[in-house]
N, C-alpha and C. Protein backbone atom coordinates (compact mmCIF):
# COMPACT_ATOMS: atom_id res chain seq x y z
N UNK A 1 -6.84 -15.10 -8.00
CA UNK A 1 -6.80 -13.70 -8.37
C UNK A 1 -5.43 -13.10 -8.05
N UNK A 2 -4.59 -13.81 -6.85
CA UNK A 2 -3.68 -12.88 -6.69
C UNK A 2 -2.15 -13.20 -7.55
N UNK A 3 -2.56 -14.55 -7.90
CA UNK A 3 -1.57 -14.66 -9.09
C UNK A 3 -1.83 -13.97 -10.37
N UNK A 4 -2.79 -13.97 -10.75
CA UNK A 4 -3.11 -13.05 -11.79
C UNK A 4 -2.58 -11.95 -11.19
N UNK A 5 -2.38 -10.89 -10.43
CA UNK A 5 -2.14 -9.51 -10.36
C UNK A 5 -0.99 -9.69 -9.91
N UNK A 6 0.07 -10.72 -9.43
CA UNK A 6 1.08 -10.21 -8.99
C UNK A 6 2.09 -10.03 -9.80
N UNK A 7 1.81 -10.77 -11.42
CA UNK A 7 2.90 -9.78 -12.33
C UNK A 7 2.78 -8.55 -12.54
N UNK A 8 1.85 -7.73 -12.19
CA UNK A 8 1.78 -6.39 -12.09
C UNK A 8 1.38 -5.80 -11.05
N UNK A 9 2.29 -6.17 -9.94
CA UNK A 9 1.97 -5.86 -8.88
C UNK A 9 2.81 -4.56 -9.05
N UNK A 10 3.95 -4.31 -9.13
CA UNK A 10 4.73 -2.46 -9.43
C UNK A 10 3.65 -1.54 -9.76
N UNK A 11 2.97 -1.87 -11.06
CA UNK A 11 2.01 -1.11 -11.95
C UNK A 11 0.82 -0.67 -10.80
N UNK A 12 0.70 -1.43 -10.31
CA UNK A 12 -0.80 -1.15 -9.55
C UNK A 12 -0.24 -0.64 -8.00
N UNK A 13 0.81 -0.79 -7.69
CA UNK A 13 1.05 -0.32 -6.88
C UNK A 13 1.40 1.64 -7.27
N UNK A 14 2.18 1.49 -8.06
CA UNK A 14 2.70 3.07 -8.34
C UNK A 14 1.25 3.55 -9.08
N UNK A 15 0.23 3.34 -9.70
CA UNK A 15 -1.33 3.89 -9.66
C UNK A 15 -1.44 3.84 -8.33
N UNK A 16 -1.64 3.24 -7.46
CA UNK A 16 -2.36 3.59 -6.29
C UNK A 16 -1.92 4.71 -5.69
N UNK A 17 -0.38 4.81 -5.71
CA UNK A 17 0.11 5.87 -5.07
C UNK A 17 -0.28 7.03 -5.97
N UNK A 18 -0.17 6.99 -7.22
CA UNK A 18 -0.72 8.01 -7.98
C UNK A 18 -1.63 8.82 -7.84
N UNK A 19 -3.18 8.08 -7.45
CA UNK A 19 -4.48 8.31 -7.04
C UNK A 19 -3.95 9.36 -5.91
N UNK A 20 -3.53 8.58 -4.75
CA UNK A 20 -3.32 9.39 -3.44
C UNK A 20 -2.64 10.77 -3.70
N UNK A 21 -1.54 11.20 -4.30
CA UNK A 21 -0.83 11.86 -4.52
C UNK A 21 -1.33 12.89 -5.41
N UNK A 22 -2.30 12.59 -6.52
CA UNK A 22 -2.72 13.59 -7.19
C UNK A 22 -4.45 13.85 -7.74
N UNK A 23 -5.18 12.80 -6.17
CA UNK A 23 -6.74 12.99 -6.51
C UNK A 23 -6.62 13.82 -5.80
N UNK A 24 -6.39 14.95 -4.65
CA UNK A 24 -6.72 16.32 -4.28
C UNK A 24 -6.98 17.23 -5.44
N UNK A 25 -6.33 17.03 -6.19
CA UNK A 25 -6.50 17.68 -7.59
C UNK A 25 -7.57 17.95 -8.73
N UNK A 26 -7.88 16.37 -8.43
CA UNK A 26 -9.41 15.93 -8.99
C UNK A 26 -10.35 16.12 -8.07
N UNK A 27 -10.77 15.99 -7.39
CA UNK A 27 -11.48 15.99 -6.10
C UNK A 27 -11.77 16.95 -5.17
N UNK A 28 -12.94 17.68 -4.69
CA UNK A 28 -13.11 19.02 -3.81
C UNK A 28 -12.22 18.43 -2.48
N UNK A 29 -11.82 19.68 -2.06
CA UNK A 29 -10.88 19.55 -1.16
C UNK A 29 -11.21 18.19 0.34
N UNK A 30 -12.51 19.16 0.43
CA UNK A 30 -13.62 18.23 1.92
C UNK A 30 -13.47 16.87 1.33
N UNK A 31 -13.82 16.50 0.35
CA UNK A 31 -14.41 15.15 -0.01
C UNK A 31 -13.22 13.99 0.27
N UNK A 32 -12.15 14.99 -0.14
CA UNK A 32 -10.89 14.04 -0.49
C UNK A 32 -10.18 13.64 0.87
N UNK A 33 -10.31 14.87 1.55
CA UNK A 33 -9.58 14.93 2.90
C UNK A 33 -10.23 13.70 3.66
N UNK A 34 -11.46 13.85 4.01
CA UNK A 34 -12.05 13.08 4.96
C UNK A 34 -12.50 11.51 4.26
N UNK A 35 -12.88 11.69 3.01
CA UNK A 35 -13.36 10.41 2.91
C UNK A 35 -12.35 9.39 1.73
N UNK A 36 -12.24 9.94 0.49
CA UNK A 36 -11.37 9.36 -0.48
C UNK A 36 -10.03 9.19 0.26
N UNK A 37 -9.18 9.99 0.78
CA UNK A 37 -8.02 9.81 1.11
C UNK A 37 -7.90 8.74 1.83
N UNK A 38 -8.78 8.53 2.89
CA UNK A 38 -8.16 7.11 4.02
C UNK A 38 -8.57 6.36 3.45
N UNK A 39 -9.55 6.05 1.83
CA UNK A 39 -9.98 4.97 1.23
C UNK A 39 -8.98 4.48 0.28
N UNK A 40 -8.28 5.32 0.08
CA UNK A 40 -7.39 5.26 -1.24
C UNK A 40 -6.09 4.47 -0.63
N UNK A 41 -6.09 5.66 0.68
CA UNK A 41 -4.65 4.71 1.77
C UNK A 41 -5.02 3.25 1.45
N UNK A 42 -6.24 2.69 2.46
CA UNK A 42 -6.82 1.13 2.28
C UNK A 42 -6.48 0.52 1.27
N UNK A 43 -6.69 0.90 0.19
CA UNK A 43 -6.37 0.49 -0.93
C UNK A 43 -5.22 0.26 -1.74
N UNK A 44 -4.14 1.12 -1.33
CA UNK A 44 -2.73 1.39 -1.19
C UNK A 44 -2.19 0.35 -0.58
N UNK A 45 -2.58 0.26 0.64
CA UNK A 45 -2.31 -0.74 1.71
C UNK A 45 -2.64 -2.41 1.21
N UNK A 46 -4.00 -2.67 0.61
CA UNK A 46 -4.13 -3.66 -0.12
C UNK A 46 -3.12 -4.27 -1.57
N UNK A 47 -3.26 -2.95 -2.38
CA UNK A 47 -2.13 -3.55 -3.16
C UNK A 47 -0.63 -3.62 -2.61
N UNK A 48 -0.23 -3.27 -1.64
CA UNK A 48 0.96 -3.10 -1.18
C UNK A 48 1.38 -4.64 -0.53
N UNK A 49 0.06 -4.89 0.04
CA UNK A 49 -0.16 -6.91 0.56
C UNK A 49 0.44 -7.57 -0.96
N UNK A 50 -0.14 -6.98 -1.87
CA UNK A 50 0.32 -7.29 -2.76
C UNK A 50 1.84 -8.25 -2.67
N UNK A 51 2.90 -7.21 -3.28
CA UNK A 51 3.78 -6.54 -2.86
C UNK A 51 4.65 -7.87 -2.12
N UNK A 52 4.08 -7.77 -0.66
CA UNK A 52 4.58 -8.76 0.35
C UNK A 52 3.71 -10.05 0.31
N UNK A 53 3.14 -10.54 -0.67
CA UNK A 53 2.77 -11.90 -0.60
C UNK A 53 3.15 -12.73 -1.14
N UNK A 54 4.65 -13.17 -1.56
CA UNK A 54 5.60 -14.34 -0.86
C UNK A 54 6.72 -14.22 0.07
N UNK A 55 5.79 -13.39 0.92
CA UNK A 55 7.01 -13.40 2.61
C UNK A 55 5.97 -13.53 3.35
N UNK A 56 5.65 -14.19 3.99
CA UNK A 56 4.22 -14.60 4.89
C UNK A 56 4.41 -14.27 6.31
N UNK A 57 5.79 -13.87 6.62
CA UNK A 57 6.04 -13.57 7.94
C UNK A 57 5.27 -11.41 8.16
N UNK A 58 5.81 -10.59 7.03
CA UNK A 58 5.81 -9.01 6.13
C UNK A 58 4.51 -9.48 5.69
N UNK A 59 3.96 -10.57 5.52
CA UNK A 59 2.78 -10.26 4.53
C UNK A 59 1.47 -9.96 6.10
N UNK A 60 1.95 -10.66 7.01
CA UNK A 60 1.09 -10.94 8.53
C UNK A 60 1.02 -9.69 8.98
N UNK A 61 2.51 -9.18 9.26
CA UNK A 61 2.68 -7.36 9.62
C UNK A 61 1.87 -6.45 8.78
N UNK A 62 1.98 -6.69 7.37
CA UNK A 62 1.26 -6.14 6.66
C UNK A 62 -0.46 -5.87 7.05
N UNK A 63 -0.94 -6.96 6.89
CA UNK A 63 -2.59 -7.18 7.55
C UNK A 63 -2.59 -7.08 8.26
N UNK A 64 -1.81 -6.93 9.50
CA UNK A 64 -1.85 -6.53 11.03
C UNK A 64 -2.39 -4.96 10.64
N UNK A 65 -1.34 -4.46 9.87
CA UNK A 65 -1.61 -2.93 9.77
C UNK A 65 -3.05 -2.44 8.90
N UNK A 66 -3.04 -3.20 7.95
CA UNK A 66 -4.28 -2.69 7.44
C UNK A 66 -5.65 -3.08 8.36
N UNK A 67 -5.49 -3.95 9.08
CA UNK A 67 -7.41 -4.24 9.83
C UNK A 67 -6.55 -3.15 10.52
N UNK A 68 -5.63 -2.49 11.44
CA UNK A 68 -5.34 -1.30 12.26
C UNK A 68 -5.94 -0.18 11.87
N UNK A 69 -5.72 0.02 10.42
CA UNK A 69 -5.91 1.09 9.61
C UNK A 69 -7.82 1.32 9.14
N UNK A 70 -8.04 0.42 9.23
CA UNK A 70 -9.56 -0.38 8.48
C UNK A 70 -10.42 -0.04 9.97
N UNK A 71 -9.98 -0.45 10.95
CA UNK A 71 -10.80 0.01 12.59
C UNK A 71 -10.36 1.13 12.94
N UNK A 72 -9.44 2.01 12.22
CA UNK A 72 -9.41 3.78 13.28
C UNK A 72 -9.99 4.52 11.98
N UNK A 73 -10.31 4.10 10.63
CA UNK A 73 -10.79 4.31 9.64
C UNK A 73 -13.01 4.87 10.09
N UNK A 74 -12.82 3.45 10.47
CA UNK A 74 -14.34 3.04 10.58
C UNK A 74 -14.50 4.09 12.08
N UNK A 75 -13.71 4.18 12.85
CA UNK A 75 -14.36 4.77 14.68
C UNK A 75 -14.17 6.44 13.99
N UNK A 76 -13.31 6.71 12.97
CA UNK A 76 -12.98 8.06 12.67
C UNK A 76 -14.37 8.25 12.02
N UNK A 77 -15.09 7.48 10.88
CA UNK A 77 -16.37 7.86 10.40
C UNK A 77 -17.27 7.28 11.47
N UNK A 78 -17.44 6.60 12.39
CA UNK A 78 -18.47 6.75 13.45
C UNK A 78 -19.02 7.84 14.28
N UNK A 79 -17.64 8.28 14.95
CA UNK A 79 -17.12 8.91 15.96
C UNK A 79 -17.64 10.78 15.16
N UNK A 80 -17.45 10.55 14.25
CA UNK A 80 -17.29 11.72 13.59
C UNK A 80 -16.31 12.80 14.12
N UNK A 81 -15.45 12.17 14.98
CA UNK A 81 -13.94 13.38 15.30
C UNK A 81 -12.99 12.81 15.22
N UNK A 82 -12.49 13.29 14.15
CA UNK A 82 -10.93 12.79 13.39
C UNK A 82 -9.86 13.61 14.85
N UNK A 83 -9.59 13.04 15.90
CA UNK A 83 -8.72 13.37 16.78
C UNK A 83 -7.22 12.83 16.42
N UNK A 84 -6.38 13.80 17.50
CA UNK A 84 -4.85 13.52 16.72
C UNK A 84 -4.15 12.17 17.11
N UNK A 85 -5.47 11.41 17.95
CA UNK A 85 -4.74 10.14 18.32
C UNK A 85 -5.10 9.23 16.58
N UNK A 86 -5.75 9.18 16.41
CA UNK A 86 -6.33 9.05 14.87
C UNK A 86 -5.26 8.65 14.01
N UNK A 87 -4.82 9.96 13.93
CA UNK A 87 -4.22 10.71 13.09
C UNK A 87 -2.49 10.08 13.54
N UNK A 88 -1.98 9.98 14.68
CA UNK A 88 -0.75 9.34 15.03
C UNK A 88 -0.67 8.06 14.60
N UNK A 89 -2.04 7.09 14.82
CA UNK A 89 -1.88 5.70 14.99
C UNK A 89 -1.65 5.25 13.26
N UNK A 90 -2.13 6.66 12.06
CA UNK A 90 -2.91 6.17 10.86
C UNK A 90 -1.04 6.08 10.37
N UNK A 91 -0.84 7.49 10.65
CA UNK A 91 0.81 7.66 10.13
C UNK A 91 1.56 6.65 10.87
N UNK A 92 1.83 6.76 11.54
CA UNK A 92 2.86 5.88 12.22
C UNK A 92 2.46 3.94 11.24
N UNK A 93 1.46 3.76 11.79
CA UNK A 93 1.40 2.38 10.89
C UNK A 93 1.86 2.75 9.33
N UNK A 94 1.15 3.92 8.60
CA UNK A 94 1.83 3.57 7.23
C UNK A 94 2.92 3.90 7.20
N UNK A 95 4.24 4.65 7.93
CA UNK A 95 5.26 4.43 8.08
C UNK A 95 5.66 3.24 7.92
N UNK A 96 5.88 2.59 9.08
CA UNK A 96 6.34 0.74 9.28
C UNK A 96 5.58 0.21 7.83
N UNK A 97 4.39 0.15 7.19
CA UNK A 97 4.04 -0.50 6.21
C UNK A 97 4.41 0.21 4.89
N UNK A 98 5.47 1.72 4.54
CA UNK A 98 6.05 1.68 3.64
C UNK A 98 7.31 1.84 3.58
N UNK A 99 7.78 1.61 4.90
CA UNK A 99 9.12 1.40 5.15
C UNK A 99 9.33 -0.48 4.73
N UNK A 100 8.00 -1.11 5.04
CA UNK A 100 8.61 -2.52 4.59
C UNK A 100 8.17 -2.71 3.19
N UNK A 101 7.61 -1.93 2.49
CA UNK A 101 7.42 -2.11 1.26
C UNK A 101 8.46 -1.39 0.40
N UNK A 102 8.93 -0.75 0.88
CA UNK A 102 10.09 -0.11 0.22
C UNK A 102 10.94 -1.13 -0.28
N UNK A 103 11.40 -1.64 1.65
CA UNK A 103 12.54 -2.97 1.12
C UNK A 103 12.01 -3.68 0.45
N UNK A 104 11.08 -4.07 0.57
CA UNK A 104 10.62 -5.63 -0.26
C UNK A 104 10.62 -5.22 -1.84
N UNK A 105 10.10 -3.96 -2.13
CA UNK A 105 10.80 -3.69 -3.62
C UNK A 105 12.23 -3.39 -3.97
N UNK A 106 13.08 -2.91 -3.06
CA UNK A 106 14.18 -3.02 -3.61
C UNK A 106 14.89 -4.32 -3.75
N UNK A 107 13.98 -5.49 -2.41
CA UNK A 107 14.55 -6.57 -2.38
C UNK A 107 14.62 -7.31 -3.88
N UNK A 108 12.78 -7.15 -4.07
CA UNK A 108 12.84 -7.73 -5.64
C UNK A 108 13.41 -7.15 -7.17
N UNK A 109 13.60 -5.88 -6.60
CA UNK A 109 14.37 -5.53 -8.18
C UNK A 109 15.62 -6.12 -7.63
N UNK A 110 16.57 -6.28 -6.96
CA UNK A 110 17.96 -6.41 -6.56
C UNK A 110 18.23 -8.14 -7.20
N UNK A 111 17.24 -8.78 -6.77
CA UNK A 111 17.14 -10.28 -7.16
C UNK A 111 16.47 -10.62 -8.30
N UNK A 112 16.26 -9.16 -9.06
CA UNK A 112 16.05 -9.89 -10.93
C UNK A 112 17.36 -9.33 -11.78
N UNK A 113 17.31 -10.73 -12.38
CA UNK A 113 18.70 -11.00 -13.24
C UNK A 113 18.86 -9.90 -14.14
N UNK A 114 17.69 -9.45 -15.08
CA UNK A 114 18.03 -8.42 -15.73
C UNK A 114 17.00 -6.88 -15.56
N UNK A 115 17.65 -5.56 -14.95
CA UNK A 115 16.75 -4.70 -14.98
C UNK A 115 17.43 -3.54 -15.87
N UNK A 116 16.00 -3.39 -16.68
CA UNK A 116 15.87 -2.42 -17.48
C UNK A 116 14.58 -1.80 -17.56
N UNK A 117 14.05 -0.90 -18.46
CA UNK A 117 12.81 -0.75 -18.09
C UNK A 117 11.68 -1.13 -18.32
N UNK A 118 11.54 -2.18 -18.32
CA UNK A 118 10.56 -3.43 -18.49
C UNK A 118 10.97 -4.47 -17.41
N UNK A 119 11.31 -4.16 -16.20
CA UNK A 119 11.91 -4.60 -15.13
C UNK A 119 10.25 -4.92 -14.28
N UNK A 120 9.77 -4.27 -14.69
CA UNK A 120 8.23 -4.49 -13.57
C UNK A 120 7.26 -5.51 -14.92
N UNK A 121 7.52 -5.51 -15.83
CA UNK A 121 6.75 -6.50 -16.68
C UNK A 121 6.90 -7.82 -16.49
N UNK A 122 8.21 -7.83 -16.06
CA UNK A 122 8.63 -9.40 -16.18
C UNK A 122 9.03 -10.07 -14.89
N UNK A 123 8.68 -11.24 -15.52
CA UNK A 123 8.59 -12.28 -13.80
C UNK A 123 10.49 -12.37 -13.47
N UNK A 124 10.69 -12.50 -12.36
CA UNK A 124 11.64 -12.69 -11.77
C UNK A 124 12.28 -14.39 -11.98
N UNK A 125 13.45 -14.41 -12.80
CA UNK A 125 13.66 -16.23 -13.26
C UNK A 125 14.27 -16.88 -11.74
N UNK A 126 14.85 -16.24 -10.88
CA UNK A 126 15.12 -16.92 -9.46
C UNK A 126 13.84 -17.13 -8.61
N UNK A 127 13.67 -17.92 -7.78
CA UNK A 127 12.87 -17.72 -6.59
C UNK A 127 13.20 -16.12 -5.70
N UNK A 128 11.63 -15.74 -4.93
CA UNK A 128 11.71 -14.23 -4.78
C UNK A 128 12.38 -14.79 -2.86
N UNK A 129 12.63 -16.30 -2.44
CA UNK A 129 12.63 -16.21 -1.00
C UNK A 129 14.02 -17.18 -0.84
């Protein structure tokens, strides 16, 4: 499966961010805040593994952060009090996890031979490591 999706791994990544960025919009305010939003993150976070899965060293950090994200997720709907330790541990990890997804996309546009805008359609003719 994940070869199948990783030629469109850009595409599904910039939807995911999409969702996050403009389902408040779609979505009653309560619903989105507490429950869609940290699901959508997860999910963000999953395609973002994406992303980093041919660097296995970034791809480990990566899943480090998402089960992080996946257990203050789950104690936040247990617990039922979204406290600001919560709330530090959720940001701060997706910091570090889109600070390394950042690079790793600029890494891979930088190392395809030709970009234009069909730059996310097409496979990369070098090795990505």
């Amino acid at each position: 499966m994940k070869d199948k999706l990783y030629p469109i791994r850009f595409q599904l990544f910039l939807f995911s961010q999409l969702a996050i960025l403009f389902g408040a919009l779609i979505f009653p305010r309560a619903l989105f805040a507490n429950v869609l939003d940290p699901i959508l993150f997860l999910m963000n976070l999953l395609v973002g593994m994406l992303l980093l899965s041919k660097r296995p060293k970034l791809q480990w950090v990566g899943g480090s952060l998402l089960v992080l994200n996946g257990i203050v997720f789950m104690m936040a709907t247990v617990l039922k009090d979204y406290t600001r330790l919560f709330d530090f541990v959720r940001m701060g990890s997706y910091f570090l996890f889109y600070l390394m997804v950042s690079l790793e996309i600029m890494r891979q546009i930088w190392h395809t031979e030709q970009v234009n805008k069909n730059v996310t359609f097409e496979r990369t003719k070098r090795p990505l490591f």
